[in-house]
C-alpha atoms as a PDB file:
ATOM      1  CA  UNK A   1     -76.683  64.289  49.053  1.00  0.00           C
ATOM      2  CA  UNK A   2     -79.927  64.982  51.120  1.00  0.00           C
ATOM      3  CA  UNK A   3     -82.988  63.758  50.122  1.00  0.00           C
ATOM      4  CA  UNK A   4     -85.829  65.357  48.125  1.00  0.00           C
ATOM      5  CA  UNK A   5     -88.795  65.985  50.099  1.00  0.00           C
ATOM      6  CA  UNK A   6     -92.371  64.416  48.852  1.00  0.00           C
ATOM      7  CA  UNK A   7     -94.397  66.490  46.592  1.00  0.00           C
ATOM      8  CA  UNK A   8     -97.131  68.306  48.327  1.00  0.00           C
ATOM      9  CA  UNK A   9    -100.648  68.345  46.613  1.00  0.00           C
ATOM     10  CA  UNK A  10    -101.168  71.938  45.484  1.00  0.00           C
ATOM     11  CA  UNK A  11    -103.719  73.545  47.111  1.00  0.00           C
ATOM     12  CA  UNK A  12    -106.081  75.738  44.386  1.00  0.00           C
ATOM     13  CA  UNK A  13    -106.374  79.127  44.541  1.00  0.00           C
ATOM     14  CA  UNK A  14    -109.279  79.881  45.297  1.00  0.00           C
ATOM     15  CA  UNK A  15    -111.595  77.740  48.134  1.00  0.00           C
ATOM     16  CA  UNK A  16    -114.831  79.814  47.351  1.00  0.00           C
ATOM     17  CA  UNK A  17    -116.990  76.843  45.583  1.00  0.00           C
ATOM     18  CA  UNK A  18    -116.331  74.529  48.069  1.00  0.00           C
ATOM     19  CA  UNK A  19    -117.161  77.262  51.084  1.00  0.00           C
ATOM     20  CA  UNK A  20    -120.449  78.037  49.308  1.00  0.00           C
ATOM     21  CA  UNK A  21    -121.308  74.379  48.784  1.00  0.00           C
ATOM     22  CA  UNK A  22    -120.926  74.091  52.544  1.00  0.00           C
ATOM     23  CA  UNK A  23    -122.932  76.705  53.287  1.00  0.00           C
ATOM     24  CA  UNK A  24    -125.369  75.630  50.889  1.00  0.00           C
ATOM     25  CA  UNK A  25    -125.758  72.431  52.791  1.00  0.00           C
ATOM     26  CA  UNK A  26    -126.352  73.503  56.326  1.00  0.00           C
ATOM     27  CA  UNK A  27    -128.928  76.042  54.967  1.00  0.00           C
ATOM     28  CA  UNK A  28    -130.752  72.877  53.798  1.00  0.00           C
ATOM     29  CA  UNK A  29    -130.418  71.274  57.002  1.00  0.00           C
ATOM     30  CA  UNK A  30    -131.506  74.153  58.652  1.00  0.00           C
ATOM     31  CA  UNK A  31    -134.406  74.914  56.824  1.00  0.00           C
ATOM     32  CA  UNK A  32    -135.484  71.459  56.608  1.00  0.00           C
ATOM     33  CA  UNK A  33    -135.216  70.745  60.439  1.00  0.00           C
ATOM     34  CA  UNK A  34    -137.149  73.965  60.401  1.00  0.00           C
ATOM     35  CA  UNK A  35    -139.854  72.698  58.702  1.00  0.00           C
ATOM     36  CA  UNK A  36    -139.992  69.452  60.541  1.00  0.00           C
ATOM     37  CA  UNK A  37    -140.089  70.854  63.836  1.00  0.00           C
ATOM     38  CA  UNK A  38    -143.656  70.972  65.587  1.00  0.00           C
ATOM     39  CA  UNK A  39    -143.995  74.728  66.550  1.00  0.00           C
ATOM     40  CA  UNK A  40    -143.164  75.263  62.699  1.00  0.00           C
ATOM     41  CA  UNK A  41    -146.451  76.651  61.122  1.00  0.00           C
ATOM     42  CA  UNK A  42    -147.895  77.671  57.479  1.00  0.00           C
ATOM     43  CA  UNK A  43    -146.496  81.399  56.592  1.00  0.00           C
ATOM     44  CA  UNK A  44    -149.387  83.181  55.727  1.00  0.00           C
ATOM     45  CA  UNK A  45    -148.912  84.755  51.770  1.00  0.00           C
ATOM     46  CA  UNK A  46    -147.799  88.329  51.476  1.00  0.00           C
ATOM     47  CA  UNK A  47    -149.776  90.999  50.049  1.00  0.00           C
ATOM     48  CA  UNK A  48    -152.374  88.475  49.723  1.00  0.00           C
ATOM     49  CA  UNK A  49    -155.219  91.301  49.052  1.00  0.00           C
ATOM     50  CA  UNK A  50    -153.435  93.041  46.009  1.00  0.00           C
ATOM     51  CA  UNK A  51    -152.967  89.436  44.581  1.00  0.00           C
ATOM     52  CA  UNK A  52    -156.875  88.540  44.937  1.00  0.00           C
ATOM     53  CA  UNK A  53    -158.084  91.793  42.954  1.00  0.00           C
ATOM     54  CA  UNK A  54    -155.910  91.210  40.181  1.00  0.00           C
ATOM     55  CA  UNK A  55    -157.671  87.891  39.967  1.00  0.00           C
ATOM     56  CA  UNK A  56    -161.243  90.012  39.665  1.00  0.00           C
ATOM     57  CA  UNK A  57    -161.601  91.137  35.978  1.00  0.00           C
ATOM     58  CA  UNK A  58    -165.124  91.971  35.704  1.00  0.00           C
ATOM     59  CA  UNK A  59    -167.372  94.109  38.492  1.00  0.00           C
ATOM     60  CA  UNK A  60    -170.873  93.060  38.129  1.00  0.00           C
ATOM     61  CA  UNK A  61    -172.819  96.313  38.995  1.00  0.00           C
END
């Protein structure tokens, strides 16, 4: 009688949480070494004059 081979560890189904926790880390790294780097610069605010009328709530005439 041959042997039985050694059980295997099953492998899951589906390898999608682990691939996005990857991915989440080197977007991390990448945006942090970004930031860190000395050409990186403050992003000027988007639509930064819509945002400073709605502030304005009373036009003194």
């Amino acid at each position: 009688m041959s042997k039985r081979p050694t059980p295997k560890k099953r492998r899951e189904k589906s390898r999608g949480r682990t691939q996005y926790s990857v991915y989440a880390q080197k977007q991390t790294r990448r945006l942090t070494e970004r930031q860190q780097s000395p050409y990186a610069s403050v992003a000027e605010p988007k639509h930064k004059e819509k945002k400073a009328l709605k502030g304005i709530t009373r036009i003194k005439a």
